[in-house]
N, C-alpha and C. Protein backbone atom coordinates (compact mmCIF):
# COMPACT_ATOMS: atom_id res chain seq x y z
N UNK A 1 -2.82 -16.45 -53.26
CA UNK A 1 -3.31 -17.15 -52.07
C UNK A 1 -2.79 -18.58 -52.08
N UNK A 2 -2.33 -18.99 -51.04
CA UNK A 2 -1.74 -20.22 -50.77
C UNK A 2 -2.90 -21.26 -50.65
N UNK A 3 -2.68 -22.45 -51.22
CA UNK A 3 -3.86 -23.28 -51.48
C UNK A 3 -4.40 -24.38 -50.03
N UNK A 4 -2.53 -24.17 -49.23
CA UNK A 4 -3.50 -24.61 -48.06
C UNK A 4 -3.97 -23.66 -47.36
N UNK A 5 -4.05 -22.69 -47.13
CA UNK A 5 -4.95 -22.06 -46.04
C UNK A 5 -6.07 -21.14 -46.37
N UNK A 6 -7.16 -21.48 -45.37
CA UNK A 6 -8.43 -21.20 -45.54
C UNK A 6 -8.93 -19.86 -46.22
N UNK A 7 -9.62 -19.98 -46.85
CA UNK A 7 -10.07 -18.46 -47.61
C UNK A 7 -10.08 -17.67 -46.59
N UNK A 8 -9.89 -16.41 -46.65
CA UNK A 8 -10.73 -15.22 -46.00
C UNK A 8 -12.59 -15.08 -46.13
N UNK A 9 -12.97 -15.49 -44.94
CA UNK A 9 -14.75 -15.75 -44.92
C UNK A 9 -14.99 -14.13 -44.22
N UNK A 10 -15.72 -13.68 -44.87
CA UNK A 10 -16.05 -12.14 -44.07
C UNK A 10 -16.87 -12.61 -42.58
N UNK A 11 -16.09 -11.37 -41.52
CA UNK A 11 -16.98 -11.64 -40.65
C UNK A 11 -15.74 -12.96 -39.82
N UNK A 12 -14.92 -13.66 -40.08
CA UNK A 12 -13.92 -14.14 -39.87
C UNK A 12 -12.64 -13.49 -39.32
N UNK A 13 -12.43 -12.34 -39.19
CA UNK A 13 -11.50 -11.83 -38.76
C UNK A 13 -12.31 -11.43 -37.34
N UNK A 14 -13.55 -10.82 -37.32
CA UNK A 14 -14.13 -9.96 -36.13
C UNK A 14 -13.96 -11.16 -34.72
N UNK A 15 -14.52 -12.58 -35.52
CA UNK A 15 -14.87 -13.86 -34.69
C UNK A 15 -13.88 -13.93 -34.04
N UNK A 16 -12.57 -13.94 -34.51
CA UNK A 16 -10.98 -14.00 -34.07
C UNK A 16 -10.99 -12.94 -32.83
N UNK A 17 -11.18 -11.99 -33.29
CA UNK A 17 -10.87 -11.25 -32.39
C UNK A 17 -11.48 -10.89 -31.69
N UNK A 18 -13.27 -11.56 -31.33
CA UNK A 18 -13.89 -11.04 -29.94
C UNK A 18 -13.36 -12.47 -29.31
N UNK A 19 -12.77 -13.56 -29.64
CA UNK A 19 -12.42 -14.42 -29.38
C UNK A 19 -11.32 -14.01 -28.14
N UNK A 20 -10.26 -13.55 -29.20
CA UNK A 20 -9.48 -13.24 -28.28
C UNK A 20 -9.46 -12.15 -27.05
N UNK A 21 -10.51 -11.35 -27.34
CA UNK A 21 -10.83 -10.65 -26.38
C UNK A 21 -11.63 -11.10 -24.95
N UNK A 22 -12.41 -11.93 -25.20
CA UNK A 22 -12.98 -12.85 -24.73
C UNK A 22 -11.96 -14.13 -23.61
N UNK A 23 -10.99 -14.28 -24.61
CA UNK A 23 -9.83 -15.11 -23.99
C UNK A 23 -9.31 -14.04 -22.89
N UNK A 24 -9.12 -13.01 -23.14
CA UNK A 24 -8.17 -12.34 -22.48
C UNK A 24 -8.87 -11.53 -21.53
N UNK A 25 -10.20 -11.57 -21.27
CA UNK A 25 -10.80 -11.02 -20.38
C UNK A 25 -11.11 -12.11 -19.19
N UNK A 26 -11.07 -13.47 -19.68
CA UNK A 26 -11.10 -14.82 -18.70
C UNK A 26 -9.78 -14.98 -18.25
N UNK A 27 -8.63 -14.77 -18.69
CA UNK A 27 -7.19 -14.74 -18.48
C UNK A 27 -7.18 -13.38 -17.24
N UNK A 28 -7.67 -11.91 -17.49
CA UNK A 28 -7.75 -11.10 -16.34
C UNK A 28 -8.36 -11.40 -14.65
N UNK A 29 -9.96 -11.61 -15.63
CA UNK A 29 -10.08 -12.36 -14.27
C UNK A 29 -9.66 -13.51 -13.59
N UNK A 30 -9.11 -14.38 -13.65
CA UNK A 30 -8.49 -15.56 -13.23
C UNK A 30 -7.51 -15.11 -12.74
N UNK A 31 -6.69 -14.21 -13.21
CA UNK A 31 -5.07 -13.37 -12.48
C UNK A 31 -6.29 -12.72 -11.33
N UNK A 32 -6.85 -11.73 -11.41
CA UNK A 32 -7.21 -11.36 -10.71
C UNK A 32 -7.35 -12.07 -9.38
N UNK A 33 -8.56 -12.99 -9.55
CA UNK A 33 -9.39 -13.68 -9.13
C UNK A 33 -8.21 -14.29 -7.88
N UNK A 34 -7.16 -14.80 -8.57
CA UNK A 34 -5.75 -15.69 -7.34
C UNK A 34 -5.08 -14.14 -7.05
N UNK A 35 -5.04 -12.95 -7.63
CA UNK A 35 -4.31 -12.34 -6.50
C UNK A 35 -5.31 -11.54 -5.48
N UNK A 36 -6.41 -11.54 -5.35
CA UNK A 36 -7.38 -11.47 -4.25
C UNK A 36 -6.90 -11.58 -3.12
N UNK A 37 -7.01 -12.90 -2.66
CA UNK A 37 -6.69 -13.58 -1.83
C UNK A 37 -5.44 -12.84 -0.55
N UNK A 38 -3.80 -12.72 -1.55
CA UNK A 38 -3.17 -11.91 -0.98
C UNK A 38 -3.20 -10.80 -0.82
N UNK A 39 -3.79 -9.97 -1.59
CA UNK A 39 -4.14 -8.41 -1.31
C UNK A 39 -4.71 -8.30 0.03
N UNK A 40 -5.86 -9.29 0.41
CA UNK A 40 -6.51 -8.97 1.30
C UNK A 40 -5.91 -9.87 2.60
N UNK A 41 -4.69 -10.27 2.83
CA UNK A 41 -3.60 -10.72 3.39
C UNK A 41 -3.09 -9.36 3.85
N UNK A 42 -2.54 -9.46 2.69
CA UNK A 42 -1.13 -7.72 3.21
C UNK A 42 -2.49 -6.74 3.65
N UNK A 43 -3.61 -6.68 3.14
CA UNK A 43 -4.34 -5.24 3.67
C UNK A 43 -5.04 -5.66 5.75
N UNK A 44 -5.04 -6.85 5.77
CA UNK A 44 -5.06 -7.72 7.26
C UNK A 44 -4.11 -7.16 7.98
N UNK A 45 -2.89 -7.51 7.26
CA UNK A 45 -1.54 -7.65 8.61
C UNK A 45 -1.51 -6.06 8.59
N UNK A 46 -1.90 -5.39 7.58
CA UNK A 46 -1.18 -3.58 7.31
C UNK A 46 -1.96 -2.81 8.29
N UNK A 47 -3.12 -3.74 8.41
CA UNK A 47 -4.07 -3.32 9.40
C UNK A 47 -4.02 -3.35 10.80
N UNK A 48 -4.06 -4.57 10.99
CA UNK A 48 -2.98 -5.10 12.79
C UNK A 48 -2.00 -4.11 12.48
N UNK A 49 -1.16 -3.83 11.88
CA UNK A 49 0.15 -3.42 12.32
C UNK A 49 0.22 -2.13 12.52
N UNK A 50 -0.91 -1.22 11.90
CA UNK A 50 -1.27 -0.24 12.15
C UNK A 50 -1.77 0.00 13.61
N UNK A 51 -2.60 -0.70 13.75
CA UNK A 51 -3.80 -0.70 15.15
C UNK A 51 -2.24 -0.88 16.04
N UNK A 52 -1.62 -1.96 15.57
CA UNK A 52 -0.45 -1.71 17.47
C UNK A 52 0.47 -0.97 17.17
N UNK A 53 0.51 -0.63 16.02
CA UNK A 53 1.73 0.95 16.64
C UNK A 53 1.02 1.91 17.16
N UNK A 54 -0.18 2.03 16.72
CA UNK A 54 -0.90 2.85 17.45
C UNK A 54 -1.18 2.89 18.84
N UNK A 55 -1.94 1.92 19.07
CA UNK A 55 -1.85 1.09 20.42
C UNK A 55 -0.22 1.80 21.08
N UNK A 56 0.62 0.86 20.51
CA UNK A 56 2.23 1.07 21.21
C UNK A 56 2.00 2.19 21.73
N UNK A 57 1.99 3.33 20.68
CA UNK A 57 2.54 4.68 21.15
C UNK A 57 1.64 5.46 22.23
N UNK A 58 0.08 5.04 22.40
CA UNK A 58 -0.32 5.31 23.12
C UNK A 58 0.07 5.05 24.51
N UNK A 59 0.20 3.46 24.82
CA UNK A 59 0.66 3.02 25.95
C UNK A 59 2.41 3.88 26.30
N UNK A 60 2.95 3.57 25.15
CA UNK A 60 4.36 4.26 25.35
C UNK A 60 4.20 5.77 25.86
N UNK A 61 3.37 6.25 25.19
CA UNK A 61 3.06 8.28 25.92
C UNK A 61 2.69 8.03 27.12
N UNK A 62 1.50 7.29 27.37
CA UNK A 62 1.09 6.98 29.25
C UNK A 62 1.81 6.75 29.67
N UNK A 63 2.92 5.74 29.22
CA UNK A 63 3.80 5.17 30.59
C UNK A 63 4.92 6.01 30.31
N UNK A 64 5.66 7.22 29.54
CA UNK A 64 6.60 8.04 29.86
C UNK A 64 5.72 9.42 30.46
N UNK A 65 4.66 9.40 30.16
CA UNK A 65 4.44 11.00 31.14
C UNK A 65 4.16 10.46 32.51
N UNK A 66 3.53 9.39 32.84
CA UNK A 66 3.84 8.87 34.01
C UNK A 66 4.65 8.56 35.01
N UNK A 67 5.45 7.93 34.06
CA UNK A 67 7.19 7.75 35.11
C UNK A 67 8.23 7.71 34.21
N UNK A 68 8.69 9.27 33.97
CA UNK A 68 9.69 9.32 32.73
C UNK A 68 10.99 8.90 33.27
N UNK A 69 11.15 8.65 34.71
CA UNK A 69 12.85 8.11 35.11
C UNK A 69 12.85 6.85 34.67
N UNK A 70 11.17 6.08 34.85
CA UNK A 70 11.18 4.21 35.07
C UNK A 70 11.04 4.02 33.77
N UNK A 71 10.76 4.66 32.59
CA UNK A 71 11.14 4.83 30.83
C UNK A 71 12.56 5.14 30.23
N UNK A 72 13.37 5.90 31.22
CA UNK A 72 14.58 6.46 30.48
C UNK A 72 14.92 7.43 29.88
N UNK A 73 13.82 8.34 30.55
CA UNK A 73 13.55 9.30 30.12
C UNK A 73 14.07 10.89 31.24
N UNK A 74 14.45 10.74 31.92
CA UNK A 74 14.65 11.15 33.22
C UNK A 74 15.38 12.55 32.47
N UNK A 75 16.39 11.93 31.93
CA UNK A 75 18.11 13.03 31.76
C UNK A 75 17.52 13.70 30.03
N UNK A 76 16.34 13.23 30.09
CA UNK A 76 15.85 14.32 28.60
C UNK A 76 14.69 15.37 28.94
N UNK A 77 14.39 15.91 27.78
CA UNK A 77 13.27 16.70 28.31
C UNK A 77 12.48 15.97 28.53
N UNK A 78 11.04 16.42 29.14
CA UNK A 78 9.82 16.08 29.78
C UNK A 78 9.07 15.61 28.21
N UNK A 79 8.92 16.24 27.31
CA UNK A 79 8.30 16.19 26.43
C UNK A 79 8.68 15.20 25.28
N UNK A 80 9.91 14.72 25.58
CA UNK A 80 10.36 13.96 24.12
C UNK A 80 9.70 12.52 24.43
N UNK A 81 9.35 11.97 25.50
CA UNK A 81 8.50 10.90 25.35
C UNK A 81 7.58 10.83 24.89
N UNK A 82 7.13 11.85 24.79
CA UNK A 82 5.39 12.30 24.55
C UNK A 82 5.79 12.84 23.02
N UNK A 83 6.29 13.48 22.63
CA UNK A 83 6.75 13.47 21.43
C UNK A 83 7.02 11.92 20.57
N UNK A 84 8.04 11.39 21.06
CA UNK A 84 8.24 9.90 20.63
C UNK A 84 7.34 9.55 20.37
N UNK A 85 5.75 9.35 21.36
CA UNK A 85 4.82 8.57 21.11
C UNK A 85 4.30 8.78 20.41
N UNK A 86 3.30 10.13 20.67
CA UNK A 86 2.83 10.78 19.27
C UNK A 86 3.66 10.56 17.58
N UNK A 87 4.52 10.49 17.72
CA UNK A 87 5.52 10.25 16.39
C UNK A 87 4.77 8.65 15.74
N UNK A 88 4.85 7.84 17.01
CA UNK A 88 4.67 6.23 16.54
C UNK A 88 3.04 6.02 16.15
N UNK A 89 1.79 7.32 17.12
CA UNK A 89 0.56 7.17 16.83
C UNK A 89 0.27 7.90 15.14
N UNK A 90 0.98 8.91 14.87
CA UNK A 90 1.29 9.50 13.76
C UNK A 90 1.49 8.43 12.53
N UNK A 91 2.30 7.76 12.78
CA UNK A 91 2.88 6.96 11.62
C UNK A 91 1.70 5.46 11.31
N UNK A 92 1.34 5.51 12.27
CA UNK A 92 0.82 4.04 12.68
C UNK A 92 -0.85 4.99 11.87
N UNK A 93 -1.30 5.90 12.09
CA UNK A 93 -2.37 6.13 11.43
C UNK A 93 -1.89 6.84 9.59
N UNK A 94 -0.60 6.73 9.35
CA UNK A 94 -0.29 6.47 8.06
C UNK A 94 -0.67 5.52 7.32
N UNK A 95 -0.23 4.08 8.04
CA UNK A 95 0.22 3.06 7.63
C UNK A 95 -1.72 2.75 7.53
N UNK A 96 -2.30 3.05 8.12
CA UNK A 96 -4.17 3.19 7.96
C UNK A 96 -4.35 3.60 6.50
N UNK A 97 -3.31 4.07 5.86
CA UNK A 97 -3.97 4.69 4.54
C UNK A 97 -3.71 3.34 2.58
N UNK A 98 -2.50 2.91 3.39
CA UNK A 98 -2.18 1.43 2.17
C UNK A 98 -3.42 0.51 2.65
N UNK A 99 -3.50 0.36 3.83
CA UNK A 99 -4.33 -0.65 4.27
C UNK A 99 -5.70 -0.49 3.76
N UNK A 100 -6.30 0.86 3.63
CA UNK A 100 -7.38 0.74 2.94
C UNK A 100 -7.44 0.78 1.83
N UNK A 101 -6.49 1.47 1.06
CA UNK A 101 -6.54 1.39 -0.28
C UNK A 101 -6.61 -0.15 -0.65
N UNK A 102 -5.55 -0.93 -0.18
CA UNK A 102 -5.55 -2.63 -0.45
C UNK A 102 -7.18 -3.65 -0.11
N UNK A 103 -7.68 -2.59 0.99
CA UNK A 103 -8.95 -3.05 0.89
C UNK A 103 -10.12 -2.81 -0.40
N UNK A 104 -9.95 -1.76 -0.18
CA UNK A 104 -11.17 -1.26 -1.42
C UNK A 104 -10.58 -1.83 -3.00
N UNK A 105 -9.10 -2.62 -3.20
CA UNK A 105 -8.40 -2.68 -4.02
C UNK A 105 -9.34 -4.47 -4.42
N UNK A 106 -9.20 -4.87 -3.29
CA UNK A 106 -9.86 -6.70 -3.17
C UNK A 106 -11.18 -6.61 -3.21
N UNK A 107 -11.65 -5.95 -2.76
CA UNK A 107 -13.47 -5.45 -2.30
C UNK A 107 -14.11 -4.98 -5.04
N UNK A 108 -13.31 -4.42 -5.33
CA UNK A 108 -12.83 -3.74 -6.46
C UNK A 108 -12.87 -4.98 -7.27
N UNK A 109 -11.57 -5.75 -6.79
CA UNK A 109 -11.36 -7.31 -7.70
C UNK A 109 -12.46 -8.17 -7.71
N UNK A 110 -13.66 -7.83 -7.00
CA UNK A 110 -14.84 -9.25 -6.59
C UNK A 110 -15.62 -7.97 -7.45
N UNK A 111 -16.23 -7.07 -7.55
CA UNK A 111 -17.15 -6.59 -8.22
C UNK A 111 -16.55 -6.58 -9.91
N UNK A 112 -15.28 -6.92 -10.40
CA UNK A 112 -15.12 -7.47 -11.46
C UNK A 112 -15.07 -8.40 -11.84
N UNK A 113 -15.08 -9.25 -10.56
CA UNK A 113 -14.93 -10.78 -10.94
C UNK A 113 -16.99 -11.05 -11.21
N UNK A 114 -17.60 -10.55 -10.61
CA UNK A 114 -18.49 -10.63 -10.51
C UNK A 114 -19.27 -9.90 -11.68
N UNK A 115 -18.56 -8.68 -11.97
CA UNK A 115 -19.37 -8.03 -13.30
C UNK A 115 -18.14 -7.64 -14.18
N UNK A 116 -17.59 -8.57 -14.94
CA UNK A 116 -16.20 -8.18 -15.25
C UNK A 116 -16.45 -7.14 -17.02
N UNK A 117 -16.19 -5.69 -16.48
CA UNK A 117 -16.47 -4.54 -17.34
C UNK A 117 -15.56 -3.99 -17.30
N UNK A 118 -15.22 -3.47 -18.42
CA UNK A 118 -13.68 -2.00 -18.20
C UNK A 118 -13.60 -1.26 -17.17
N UNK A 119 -15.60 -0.37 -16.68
CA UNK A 119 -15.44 0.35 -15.93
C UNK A 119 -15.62 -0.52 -14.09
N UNK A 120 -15.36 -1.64 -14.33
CA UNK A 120 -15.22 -2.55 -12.99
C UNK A 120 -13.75 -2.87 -13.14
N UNK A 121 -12.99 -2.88 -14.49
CA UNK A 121 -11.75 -2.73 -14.15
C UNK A 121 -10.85 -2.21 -14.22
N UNK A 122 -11.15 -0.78 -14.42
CA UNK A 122 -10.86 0.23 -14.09
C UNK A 122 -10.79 0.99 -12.79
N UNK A 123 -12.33 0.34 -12.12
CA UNK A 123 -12.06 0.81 -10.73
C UNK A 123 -11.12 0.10 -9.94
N UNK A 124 -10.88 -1.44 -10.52
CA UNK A 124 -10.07 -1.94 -9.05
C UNK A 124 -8.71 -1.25 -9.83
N UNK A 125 -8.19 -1.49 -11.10
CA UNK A 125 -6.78 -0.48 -11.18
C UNK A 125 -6.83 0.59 -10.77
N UNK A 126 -7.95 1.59 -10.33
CA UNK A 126 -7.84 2.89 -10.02
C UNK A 126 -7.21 2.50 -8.32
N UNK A 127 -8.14 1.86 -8.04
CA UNK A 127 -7.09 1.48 -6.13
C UNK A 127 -6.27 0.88 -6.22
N UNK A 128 -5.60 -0.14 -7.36
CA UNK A 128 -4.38 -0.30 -7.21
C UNK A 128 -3.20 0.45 -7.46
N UNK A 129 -3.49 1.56 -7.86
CA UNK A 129 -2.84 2.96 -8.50
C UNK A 129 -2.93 3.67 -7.08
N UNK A 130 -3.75 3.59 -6.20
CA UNK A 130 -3.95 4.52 -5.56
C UNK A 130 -2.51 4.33 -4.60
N UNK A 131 -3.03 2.65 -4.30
CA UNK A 131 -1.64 2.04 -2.96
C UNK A 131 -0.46 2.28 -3.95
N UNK A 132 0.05 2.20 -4.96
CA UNK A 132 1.30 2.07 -5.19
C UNK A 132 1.97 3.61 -5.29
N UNK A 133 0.90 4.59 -5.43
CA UNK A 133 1.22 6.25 -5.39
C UNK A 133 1.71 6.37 -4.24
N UNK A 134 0.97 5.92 -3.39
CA UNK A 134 1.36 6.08 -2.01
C UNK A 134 2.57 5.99 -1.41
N UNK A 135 2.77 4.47 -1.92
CA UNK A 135 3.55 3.72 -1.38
C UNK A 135 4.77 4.65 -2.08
N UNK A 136 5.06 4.96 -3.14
CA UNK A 136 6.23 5.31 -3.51
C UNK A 136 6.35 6.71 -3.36
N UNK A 137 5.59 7.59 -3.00
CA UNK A 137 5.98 9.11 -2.30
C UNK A 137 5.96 8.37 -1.06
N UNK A 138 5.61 7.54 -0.05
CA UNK A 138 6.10 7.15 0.97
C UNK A 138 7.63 6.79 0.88
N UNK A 139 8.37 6.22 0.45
CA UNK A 139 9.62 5.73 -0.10
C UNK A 139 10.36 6.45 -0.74
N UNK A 140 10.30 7.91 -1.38
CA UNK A 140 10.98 8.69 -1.94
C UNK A 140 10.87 9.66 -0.30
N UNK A 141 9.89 9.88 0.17
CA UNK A 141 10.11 10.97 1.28
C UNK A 141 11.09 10.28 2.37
N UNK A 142 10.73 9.24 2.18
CA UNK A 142 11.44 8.38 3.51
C UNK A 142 13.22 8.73 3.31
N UNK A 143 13.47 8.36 1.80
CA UNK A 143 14.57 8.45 1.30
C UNK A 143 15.52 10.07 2.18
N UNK A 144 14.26 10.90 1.49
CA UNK A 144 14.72 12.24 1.73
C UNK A 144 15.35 12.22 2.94
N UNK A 145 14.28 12.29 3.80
CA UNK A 145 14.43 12.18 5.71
C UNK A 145 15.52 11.57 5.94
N UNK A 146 15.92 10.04 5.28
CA UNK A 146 17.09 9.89 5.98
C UNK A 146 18.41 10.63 5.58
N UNK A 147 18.55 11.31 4.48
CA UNK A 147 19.48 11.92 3.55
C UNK A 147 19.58 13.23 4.53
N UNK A 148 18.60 13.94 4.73
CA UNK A 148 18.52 14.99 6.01
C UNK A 148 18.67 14.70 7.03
N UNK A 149 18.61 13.44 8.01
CA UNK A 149 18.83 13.33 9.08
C UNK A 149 20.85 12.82 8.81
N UNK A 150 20.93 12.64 7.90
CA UNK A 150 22.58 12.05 7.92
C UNK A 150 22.94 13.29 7.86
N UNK A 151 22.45 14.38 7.22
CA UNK A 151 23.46 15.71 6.86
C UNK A 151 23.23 16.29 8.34
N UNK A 152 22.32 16.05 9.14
CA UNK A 152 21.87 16.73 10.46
C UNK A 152 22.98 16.04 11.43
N UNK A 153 23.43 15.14 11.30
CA UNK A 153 23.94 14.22 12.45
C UNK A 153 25.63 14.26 11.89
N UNK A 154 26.16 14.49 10.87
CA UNK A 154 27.38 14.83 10.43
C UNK A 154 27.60 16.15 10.85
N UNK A 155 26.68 16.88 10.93
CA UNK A 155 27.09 18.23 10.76
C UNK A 155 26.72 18.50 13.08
N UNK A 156 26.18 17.53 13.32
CA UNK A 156 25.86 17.83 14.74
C UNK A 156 27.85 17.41 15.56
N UNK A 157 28.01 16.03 14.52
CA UNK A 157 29.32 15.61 14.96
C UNK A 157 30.27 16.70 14.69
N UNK A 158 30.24 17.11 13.71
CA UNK A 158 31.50 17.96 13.13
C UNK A 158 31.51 19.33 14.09
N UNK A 159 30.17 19.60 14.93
CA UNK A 159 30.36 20.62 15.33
C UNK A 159 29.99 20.61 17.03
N UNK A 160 30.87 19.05 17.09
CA UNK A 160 31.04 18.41 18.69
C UNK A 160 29.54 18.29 19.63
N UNK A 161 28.81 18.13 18.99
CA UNK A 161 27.26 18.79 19.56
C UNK A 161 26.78 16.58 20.23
């Protein structure tokens, strides 16, 4: 044993380390605590942005089954406006599904900040797990679709269509 440093005191190692546990559970919440704030930002705008595509596509279906020449719609079928729209009310009540997860994700971060426990932080990682699942089978399918719509549109050209 080296003569400068302190004996081993039993009961000295545990102190250390609820210490640091202790440190590092004030270090979580504090990260936490500042990314709050933006979560419940992006889960705001994800929200508006949901509500007017929705919105959009509604107004967009009324005003092409209404007057599909004064839309541009004239020289297509009857139905692809109404299709179109539905497509944009479709997507727009997708985009309803990050938005809540990001809610219940901030709503999650205050009941740990407030009772900060494994199983309080566990639940807000369980909704932050939830949006990022999402989000990335959203982004791998998306991928797909466009990979299928290029082989659809090469193969529409190639065969003068």
């Amino acid at each position: 044993m080296n003569r400068d440093s302190p004996p081993d005191l039993p009961g000295a190692r545990e102190t250390d380390q609820e210490s640091d546990a202790a440190s590092g559970q004030e270090t979580i919440s504090l990260l936490l605590q500042q990314t709050r704030p933006w979560v419940l930002v992006i889960a705001v705008l994800a929200a508006i942005g949901a509500g007017l595509m929705i919105l959009g596509g509604i107004v967009f279906g009324v005003f092409v089954a209404a007057a599909p020449e004064m839309a541009g719609f004239d020289e297509l079928p009857a139905s692809f406006g109404v299709w179109l729209a539905g497509l944009y009310v479709f997507f727009g009540g997708l985009y309803v599904l990050p938005s809540m997860w990001l809610f219940k994700y901030s709503s999650r971060i205050s009941r740990y900040i407030e009772a900060p426990t494994s199983a309080t932080l566990g639940e807000a990682l369980s909704a932050q797990k939830s949006f990022w699942k999402f989000t990335g089978i959203a982004a791998l399918s998306l991928i797909a679709l466009y990979f299928v719509l290029m082989i659809a549109f090469f193969l529409a050209v190639s065969m003068g269509i």
